[in-house]
C-alpha atoms as a PDB file:
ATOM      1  CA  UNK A   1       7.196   2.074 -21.977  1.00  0.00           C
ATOM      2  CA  UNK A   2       5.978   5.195 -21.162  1.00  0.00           C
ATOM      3  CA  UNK A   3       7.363   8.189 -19.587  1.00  0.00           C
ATOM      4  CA  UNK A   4       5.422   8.042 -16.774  1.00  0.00           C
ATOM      5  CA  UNK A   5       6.521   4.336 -16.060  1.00  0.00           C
ATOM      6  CA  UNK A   6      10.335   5.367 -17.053  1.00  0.00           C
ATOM      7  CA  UNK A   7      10.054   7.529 -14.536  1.00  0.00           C
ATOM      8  CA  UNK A   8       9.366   5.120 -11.971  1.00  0.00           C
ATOM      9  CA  UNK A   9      11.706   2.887 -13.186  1.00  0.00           C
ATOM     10  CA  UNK A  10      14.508   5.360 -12.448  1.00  0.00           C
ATOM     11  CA  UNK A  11      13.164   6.385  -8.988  1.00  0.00           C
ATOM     12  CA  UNK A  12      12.836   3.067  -7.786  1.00  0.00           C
ATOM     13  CA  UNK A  13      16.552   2.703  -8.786  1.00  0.00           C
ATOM     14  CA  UNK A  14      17.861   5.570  -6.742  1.00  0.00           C
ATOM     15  CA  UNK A  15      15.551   4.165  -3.890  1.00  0.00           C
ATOM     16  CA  UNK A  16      16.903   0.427  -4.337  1.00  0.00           C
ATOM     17  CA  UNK A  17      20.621   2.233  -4.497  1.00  0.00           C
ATOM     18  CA  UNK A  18      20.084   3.641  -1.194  1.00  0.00           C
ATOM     19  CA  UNK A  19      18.971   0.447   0.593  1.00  0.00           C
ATOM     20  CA  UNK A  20      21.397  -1.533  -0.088  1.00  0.00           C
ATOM     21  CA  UNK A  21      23.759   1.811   1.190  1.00  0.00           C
ATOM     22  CA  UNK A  22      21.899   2.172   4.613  1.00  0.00           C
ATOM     23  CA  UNK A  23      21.902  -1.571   4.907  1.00  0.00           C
ATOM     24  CA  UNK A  24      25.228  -2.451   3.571  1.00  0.00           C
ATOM     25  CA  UNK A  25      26.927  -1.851   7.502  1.00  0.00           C
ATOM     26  CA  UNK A  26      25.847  -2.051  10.928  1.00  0.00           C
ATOM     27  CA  UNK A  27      26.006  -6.335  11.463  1.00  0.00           C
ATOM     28  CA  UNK A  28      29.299  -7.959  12.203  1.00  0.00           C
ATOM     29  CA  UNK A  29      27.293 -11.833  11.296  1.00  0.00           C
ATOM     30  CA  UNK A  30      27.159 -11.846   7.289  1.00  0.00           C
ATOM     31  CA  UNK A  31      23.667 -14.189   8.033  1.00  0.00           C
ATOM     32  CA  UNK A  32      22.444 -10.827   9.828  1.00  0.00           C
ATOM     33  CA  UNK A  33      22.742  -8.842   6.998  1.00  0.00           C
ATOM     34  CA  UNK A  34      21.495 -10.953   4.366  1.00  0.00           C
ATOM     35  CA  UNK A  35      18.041 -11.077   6.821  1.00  0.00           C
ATOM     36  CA  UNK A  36      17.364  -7.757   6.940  1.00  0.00           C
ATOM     37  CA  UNK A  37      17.986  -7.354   3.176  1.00  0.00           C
ATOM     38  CA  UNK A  38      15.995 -10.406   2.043  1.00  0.00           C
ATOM     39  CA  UNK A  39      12.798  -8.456   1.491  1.00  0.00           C
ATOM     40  CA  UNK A  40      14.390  -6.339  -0.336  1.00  0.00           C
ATOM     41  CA  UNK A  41      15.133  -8.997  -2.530  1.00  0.00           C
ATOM     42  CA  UNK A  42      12.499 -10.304  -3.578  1.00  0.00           C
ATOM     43  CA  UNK A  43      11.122  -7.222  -5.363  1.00  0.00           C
ATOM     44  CA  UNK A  44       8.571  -4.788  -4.629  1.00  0.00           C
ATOM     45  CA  UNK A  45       7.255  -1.312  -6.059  1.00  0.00           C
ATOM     46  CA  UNK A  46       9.177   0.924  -3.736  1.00  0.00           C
ATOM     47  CA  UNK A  47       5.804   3.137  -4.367  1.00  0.00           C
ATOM     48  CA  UNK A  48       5.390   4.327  -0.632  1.00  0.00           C
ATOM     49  CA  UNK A  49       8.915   5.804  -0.930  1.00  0.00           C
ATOM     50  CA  UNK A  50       8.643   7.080  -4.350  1.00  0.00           C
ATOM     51  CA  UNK A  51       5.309   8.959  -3.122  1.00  0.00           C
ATOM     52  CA  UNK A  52       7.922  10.722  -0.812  1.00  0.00           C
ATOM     53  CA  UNK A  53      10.370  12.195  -3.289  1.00  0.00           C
ATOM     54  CA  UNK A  54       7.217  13.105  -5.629  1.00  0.00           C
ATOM     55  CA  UNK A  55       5.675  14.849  -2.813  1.00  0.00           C
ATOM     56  CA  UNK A  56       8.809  16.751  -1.802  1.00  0.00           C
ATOM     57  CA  UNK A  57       9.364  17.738  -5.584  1.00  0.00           C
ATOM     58  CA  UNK A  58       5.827  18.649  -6.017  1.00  0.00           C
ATOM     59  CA  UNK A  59       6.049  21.392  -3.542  1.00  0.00           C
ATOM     60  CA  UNK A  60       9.640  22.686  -4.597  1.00  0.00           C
ATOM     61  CA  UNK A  61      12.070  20.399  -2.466  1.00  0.00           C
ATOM     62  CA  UNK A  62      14.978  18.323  -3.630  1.00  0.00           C
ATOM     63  CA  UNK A  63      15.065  14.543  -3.523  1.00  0.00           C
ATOM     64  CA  UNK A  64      18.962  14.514  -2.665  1.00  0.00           C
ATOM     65  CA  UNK A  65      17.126  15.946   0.846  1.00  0.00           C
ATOM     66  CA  UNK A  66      14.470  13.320   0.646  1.00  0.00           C
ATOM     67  CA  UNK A  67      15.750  10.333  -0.424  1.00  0.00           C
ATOM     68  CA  UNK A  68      16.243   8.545   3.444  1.00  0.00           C
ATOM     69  CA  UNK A  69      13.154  10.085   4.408  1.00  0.00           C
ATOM     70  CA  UNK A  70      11.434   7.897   1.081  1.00  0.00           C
ATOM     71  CA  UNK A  71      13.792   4.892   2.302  1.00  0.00           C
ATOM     72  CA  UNK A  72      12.772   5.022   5.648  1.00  0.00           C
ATOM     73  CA  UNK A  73       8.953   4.457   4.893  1.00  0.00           C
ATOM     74  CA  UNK A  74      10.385   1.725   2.591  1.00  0.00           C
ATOM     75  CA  UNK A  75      11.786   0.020   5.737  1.00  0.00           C
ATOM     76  CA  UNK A  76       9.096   0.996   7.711  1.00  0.00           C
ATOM     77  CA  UNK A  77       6.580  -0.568   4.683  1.00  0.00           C
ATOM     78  CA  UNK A  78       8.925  -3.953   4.634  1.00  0.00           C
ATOM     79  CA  UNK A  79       8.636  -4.566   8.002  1.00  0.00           C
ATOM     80  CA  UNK A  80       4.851  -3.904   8.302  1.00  0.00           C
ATOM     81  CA  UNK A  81       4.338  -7.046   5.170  1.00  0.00           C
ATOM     82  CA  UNK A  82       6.922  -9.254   7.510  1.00  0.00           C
ATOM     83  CA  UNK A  83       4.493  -8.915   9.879  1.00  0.00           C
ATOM     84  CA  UNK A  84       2.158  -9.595   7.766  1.00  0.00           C
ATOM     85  CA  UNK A  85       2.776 -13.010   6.009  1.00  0.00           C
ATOM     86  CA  UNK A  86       3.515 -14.054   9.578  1.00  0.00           C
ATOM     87  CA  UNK A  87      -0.142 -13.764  10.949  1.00  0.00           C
ATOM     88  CA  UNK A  88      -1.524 -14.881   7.213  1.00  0.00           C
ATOM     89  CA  UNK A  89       0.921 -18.036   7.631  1.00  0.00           C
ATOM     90  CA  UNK A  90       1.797 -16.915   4.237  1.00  0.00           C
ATOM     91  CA  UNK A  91       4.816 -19.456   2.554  1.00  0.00           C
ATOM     92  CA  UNK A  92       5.276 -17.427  -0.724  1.00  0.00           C
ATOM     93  CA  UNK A  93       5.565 -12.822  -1.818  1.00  0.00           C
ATOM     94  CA  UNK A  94       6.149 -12.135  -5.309  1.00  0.00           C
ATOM     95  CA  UNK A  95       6.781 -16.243  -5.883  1.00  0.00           C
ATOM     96  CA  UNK A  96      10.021 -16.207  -3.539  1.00  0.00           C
ATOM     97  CA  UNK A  97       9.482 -17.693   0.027  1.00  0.00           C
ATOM     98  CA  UNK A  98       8.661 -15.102   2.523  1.00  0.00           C
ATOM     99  CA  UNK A  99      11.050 -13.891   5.361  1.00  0.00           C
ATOM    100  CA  UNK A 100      10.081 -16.646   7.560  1.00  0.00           C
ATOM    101  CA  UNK A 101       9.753 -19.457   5.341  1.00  0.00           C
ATOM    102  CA  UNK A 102      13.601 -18.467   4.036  1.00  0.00           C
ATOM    103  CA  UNK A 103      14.847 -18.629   7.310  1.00  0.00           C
ATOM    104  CA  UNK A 104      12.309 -18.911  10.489  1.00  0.00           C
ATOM    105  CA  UNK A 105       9.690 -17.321  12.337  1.00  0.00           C
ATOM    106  CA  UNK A 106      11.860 -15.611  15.116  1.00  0.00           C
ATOM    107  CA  UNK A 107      14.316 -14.842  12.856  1.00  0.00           C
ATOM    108  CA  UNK A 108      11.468 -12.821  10.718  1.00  0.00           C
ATOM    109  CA  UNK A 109       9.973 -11.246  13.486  1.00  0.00           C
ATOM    110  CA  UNK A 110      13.419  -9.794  14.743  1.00  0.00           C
ATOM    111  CA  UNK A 111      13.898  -8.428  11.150  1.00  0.00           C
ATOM    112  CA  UNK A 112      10.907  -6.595  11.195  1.00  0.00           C
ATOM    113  CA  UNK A 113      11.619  -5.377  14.402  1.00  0.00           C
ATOM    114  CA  UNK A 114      15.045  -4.085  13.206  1.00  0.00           C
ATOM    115  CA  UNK A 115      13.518  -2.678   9.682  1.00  0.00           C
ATOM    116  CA  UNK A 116      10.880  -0.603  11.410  1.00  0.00           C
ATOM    117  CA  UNK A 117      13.307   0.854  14.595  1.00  0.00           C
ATOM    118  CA  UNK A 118      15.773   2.239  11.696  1.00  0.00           C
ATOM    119  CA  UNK A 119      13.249   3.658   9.372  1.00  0.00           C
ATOM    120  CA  UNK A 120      11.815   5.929  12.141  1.00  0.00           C
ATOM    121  CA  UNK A 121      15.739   6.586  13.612  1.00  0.00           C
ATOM    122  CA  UNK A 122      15.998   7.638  10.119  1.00  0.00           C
ATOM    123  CA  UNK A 123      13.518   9.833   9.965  1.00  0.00           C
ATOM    124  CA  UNK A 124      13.756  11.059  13.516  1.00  0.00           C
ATOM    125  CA  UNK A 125      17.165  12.416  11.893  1.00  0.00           C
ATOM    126  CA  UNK A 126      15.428  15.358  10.117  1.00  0.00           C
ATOM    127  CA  UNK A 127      14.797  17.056  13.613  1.00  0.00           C
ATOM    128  CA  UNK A 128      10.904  17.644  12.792  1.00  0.00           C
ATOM    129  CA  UNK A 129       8.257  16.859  14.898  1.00  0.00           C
ATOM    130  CA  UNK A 130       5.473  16.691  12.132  1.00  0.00           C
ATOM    131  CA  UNK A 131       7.274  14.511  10.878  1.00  0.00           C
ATOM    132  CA  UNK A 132       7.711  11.978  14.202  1.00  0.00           C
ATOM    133  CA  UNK A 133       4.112  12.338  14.351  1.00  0.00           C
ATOM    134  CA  UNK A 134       3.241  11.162  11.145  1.00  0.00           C
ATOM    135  CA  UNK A 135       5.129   8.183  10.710  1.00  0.00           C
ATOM    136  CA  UNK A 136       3.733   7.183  14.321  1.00  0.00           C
ATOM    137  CA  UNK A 137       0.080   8.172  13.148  1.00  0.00           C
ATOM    138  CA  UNK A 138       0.773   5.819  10.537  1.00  0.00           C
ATOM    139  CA  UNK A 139       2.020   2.881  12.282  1.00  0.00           C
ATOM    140  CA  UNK A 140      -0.419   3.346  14.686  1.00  0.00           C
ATOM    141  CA  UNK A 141      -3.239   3.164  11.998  1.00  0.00           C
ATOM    142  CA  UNK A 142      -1.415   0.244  10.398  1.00  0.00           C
ATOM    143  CA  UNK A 143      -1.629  -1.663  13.372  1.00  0.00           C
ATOM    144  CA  UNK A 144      -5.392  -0.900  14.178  1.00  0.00           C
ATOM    145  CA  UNK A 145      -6.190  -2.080  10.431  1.00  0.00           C
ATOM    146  CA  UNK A 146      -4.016  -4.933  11.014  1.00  0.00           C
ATOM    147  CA  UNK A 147      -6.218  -5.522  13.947  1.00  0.00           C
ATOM    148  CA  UNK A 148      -9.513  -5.682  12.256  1.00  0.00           C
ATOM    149  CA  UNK A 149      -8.352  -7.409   9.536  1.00  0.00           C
ATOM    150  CA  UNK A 150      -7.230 -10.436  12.025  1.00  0.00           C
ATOM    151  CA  UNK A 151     -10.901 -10.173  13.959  1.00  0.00           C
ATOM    152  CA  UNK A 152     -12.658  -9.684  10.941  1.00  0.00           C
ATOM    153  CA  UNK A 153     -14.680 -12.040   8.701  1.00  0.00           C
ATOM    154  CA  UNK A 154     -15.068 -12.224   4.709  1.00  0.00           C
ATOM    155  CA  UNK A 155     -18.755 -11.204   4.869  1.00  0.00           C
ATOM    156  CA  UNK A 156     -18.440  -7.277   5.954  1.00  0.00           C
ATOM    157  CA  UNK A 157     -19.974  -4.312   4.654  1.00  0.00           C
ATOM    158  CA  UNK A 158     -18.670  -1.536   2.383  1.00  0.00           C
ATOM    159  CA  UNK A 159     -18.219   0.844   4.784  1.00  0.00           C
ATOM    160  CA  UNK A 160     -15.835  -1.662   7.520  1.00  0.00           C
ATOM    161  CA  UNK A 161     -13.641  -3.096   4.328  1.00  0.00           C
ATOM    162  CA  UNK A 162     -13.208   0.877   3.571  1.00  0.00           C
ATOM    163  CA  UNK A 163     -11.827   1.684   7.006  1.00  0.00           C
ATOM    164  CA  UNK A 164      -9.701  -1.549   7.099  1.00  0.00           C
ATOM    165  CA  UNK A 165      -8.106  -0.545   3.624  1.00  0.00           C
ATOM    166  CA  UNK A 166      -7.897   3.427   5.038  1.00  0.00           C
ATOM    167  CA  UNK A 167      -5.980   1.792   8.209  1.00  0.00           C
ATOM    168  CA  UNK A 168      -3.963  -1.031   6.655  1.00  0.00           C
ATOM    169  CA  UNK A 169      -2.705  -0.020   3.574  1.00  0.00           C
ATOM    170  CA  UNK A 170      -3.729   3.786   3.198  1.00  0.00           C
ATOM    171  CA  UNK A 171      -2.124   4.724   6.394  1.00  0.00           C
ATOM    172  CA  UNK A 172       1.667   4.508   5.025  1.00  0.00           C
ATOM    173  CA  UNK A 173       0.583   6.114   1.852  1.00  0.00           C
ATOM    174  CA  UNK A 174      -0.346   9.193   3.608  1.00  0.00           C
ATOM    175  CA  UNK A 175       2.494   9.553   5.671  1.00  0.00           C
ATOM    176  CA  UNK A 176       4.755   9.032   2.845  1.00  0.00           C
ATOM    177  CA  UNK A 177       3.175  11.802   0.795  1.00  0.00           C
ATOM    178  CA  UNK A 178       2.702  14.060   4.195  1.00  0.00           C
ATOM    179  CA  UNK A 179       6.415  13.304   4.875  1.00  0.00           C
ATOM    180  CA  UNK A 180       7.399  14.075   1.690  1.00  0.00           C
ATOM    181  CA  UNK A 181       5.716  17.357   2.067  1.00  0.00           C
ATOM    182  CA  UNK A 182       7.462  18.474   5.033  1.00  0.00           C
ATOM    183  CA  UNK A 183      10.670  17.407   3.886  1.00  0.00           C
ATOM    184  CA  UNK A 184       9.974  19.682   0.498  1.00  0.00           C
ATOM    185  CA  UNK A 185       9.314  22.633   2.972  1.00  0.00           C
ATOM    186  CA  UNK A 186       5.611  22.815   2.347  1.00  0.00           C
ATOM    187  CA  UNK A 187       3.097  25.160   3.868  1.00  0.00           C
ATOM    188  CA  UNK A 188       0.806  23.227   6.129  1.00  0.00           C
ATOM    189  CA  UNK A 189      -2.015  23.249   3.825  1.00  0.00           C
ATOM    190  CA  UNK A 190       0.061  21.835   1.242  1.00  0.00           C
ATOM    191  CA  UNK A 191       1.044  18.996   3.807  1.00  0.00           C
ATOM    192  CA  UNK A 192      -2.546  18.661   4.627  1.00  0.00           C
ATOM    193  CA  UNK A 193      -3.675  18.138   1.042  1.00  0.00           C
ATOM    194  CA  UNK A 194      -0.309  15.808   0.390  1.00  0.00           C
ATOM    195  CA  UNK A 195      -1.566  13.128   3.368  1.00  0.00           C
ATOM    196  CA  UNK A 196      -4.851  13.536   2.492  1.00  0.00           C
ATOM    197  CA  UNK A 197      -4.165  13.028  -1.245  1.00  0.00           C
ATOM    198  CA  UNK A 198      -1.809   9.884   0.094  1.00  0.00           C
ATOM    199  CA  UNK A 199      -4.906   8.102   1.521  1.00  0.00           C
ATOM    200  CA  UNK A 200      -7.056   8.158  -0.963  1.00  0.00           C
ATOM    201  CA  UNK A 201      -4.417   6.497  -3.344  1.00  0.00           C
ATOM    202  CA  UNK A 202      -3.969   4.357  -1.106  1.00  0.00           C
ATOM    203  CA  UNK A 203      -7.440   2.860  -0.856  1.00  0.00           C
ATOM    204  CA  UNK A 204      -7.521   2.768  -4.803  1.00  0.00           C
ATOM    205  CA  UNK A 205      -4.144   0.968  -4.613  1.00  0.00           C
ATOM    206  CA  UNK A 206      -5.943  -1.563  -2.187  1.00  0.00           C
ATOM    207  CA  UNK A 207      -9.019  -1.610  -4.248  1.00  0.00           C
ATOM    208  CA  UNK A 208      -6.933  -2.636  -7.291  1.00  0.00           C
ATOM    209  CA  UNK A 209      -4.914  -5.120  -5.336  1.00  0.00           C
ATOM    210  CA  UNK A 210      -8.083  -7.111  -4.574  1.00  0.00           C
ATOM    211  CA  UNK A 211      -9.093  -6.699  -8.636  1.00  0.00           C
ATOM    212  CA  UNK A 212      -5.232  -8.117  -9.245  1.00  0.00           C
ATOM    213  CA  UNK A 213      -5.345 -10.705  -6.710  1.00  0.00           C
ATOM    214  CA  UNK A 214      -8.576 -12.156  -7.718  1.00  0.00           C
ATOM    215  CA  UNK A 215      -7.588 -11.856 -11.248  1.00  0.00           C
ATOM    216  CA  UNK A 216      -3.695 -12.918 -11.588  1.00  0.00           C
ATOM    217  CA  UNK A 217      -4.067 -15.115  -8.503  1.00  0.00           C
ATOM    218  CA  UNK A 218      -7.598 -16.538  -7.976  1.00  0.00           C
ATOM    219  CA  UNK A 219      -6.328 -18.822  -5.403  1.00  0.00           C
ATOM    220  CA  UNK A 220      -4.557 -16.779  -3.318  1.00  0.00           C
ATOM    221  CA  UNK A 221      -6.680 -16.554   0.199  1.00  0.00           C
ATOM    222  CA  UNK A 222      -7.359 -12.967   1.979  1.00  0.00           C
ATOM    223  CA  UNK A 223      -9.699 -12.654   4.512  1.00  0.00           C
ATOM    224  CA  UNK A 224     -10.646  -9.266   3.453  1.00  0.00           C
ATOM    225  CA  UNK A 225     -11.220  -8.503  -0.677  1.00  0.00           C
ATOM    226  CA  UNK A 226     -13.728  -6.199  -1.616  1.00  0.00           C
ATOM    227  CA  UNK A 227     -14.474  -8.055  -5.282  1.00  0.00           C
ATOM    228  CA  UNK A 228     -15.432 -11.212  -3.068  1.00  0.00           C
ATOM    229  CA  UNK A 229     -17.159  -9.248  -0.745  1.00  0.00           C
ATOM    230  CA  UNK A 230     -19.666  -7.738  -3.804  1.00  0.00           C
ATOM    231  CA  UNK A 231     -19.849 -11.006  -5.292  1.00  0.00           C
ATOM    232  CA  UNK A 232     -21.439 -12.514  -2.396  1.00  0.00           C
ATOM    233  CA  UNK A 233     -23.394 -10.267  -1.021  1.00  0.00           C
ATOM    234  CA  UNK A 234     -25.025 -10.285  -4.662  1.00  0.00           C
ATOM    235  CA  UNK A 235     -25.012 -14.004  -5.092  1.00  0.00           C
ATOM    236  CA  UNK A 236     -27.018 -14.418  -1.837  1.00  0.00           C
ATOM    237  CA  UNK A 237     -29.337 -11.799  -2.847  1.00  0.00           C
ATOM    238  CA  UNK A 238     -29.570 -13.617  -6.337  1.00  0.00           C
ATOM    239  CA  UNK A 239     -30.154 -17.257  -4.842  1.00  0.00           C
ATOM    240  CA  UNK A 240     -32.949 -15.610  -2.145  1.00  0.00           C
ATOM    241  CA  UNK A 241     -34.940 -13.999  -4.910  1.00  0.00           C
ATOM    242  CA  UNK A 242     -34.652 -17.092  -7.246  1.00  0.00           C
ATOM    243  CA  UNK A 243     -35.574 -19.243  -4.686  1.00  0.00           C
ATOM    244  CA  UNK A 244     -38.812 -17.185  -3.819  1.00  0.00           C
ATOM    245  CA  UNK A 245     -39.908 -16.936  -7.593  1.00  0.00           C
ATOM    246  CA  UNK A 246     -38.621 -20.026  -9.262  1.00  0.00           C
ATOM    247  CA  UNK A 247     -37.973 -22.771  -6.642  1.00  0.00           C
ATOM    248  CA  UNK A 248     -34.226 -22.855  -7.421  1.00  0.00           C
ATOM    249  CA  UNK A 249     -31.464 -23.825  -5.896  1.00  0.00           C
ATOM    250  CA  UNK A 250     -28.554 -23.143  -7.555  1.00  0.00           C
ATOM    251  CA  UNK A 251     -26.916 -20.519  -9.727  1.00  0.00           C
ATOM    252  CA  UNK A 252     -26.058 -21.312 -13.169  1.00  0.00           C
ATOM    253  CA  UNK A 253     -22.206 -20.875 -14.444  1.00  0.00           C
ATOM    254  CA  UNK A 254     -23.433 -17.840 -16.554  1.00  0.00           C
ATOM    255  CA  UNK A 255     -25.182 -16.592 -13.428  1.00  0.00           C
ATOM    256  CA  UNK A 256     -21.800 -16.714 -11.518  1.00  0.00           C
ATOM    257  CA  UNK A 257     -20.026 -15.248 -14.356  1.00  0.00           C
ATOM    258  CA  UNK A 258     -22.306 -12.094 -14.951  1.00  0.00           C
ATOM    259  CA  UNK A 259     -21.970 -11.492 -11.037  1.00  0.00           C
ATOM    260  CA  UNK A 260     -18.035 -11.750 -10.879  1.00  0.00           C
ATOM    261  CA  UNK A 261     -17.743  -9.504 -13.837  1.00  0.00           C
ATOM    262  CA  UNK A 262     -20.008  -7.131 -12.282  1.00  0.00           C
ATOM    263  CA  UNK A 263     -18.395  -7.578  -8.269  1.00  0.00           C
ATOM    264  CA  UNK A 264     -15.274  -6.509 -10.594  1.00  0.00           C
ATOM    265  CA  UNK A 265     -17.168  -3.549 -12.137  1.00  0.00           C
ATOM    266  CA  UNK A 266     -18.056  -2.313  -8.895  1.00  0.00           C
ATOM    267  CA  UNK A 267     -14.113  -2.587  -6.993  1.00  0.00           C
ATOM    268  CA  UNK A 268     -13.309  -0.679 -10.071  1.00  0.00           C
ATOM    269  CA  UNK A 269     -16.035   1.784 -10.024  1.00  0.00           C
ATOM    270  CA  UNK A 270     -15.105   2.670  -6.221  1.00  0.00           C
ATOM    271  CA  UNK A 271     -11.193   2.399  -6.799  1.00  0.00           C
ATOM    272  CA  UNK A 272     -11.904   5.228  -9.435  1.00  0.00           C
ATOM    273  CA  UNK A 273     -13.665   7.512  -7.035  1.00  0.00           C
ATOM    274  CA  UNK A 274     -10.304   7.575  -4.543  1.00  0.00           C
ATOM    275  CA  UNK A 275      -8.379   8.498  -7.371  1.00  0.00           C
ATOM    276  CA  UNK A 276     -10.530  11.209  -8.201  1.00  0.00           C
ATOM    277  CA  UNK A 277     -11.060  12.022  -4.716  1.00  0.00           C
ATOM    278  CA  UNK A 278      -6.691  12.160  -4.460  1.00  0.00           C
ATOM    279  CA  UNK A 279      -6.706  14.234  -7.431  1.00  0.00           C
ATOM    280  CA  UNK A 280      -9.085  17.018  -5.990  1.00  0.00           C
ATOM    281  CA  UNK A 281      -6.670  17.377  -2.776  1.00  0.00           C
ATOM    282  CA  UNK A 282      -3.822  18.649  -5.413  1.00  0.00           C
ATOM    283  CA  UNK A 283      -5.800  21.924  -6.246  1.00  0.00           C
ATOM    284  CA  UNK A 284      -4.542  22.801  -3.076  1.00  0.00           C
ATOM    285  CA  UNK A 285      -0.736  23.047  -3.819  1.00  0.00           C
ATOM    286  CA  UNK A 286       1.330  26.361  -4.620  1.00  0.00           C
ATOM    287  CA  UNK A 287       3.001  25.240  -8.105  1.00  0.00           C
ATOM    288  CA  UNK A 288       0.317  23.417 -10.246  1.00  0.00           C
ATOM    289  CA  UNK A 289       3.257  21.441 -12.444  1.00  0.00           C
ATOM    290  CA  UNK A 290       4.102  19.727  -8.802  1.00  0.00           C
ATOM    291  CA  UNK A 291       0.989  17.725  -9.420  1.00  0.00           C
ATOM    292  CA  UNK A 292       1.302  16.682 -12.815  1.00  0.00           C
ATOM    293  CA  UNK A 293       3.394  13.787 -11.644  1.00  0.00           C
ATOM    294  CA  UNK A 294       1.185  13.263  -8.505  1.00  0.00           C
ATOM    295  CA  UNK A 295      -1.820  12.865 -11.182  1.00  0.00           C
ATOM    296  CA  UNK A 296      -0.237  10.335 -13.313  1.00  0.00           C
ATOM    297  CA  UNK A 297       1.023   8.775  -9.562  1.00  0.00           C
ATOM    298  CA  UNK A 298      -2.835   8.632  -8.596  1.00  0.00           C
ATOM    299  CA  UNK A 299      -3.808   7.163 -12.144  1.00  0.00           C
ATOM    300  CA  UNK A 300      -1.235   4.227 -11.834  1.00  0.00           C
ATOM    301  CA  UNK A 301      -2.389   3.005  -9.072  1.00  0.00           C
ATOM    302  CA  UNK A 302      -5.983   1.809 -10.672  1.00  0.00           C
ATOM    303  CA  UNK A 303      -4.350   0.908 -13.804  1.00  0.00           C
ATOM    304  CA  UNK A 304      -1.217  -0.906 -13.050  1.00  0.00           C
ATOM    305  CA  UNK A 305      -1.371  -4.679 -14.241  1.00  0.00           C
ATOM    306  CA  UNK A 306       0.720  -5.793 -11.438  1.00  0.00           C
END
């Protein structure tokens, strides 16, 4: 294991510590509680709130300070993939039922409800107003993404699967990091450069999430994936072109192959450009060790396995 990944380890500890604190009271009904914890339970990253307390350290703040504002996006992020797996009807996250397959649809959708009204009370705890506005900038953004992705069909361009991922997924990343920022007492360039650093990791994280689901879980259905995307948009290109020169019909298996591997290549290719593109926004910070950690943050998500 390395250190960077030891480090996680140990942050994601102190975040799962503090969940189960915040949500240990507050529910008379034991069934109440166990709801609202369940996802939770069934794993995660915790990467959205470790963003925060690597932001706040990156610009001289302590984590002690930050560590509700990091659990707070973390309820705010749980909520959001409740909602989630309810629209996508999905029965299974991380091979445990979902929230609403463990108990039932109402019952998930008043969990969510609950997760994301305490992780903004949380937050709305600090007393900042940058930082009320940038945890509603990002739900608002979620929810537009979430919107698209709902109206949206698998055959999209480049640029539209880009502003779904920016929306969707990229939005809480930003806000965590921004957060994090404020929290750390950063100047506002430095806050600027933190969310803008936070949504270009997560668009990589995205990018790499379609790579991992089409990889680790082929048949797991999303109606937006940038490596399926590629592949057919060059397959139909392919099959026009060899039906104007050669009369055929079909591609062959080694055809298909050479395309994946290449509709791979290219999710890759542009995953790596957000990382660099997160990277660049860390010149911008006061103490260059802050971003050391913020680098090797950026550079995990493209090369995680899971």
């Amino acid at each position: 294991m390395n250190d960077f990944q030891r480090l996680l380890n140990e942050k994601r500890a102190i975040v799962n510590k503090r969940i189960d604190e915040l949500l240990s009271t507050g529910f008379e009904q034991s069934e109440a509680n166990e709801l609202v914890k369940y996802t939770f339970r069934t794993g995660g990253k915790r990467l959205r709130p470790i963003l925060v307390l690597l932001a706040s350290e990156a610009v001289g703040g302590n984590s002690a300070h930050a560590i509700d504002a990091a659990v707070a996006m973390e309820f705010v992020h749980a909520a959001s993939l409740i909602f989630d797996d309810l629209i996508d009807k999905h029965r299974l996250r991380r091979s445990l039922p979902t929230t609403q397959h463990a108990f039932a649809d109402d019952k998930a959708i008043s969990a969510g409800l609950f997760l994301a009204s305490k992780g903004v009370q949380i937050l709305s705890e600090y007393k900042d107003p940058r930082i009320t506005r940038l945890v509603g900038w990002g739900l608002v953004d979620l929810s537009k993404g979430e919107i698209l992705d709902t109206l949206t069909e698998l055959a999209i361009d480049i640029d539209h699967y880009l502003n779904i991922a920016d929306l969707k997924t990229a939005s809480l990343f930003s806000a965590a990091a921004g957060i994090g920022a404020v929290v750390g007492g950063a100047s506002p360039d430095e806050v600027n450069s933190l969310y803008n650093y936070g949504r270009a990791v997560g668009i990589a994280f995205q990018i790499k999430d379609d790579i991992l689901d089409q990889s680790v879980d082929p048949a797991r259905q999303e109606r937006v994936n940038l490596v399926v995307m590629h592949y057919l948009d060059e397959a139909t290109k392919r099959e026009r072109v060899s039906n104007l020169l050669e009369g055929k019909e079909n591609s062959s298996s080694m055809e298909i192959a050479v395309l994946y591997e290449k509709a791979l290549q290219f999710a890759l290719k542009k995953s790596r450009e957000q990382v660099e593109k997160a990277k660049a926004e860390l010149k911008g910070l006061r103490h260059p060790n802050g971003s050391k950690l913020l680098e090797d943050f950026a550079d995990y998500s493209l090369e995680r396995s899971f």
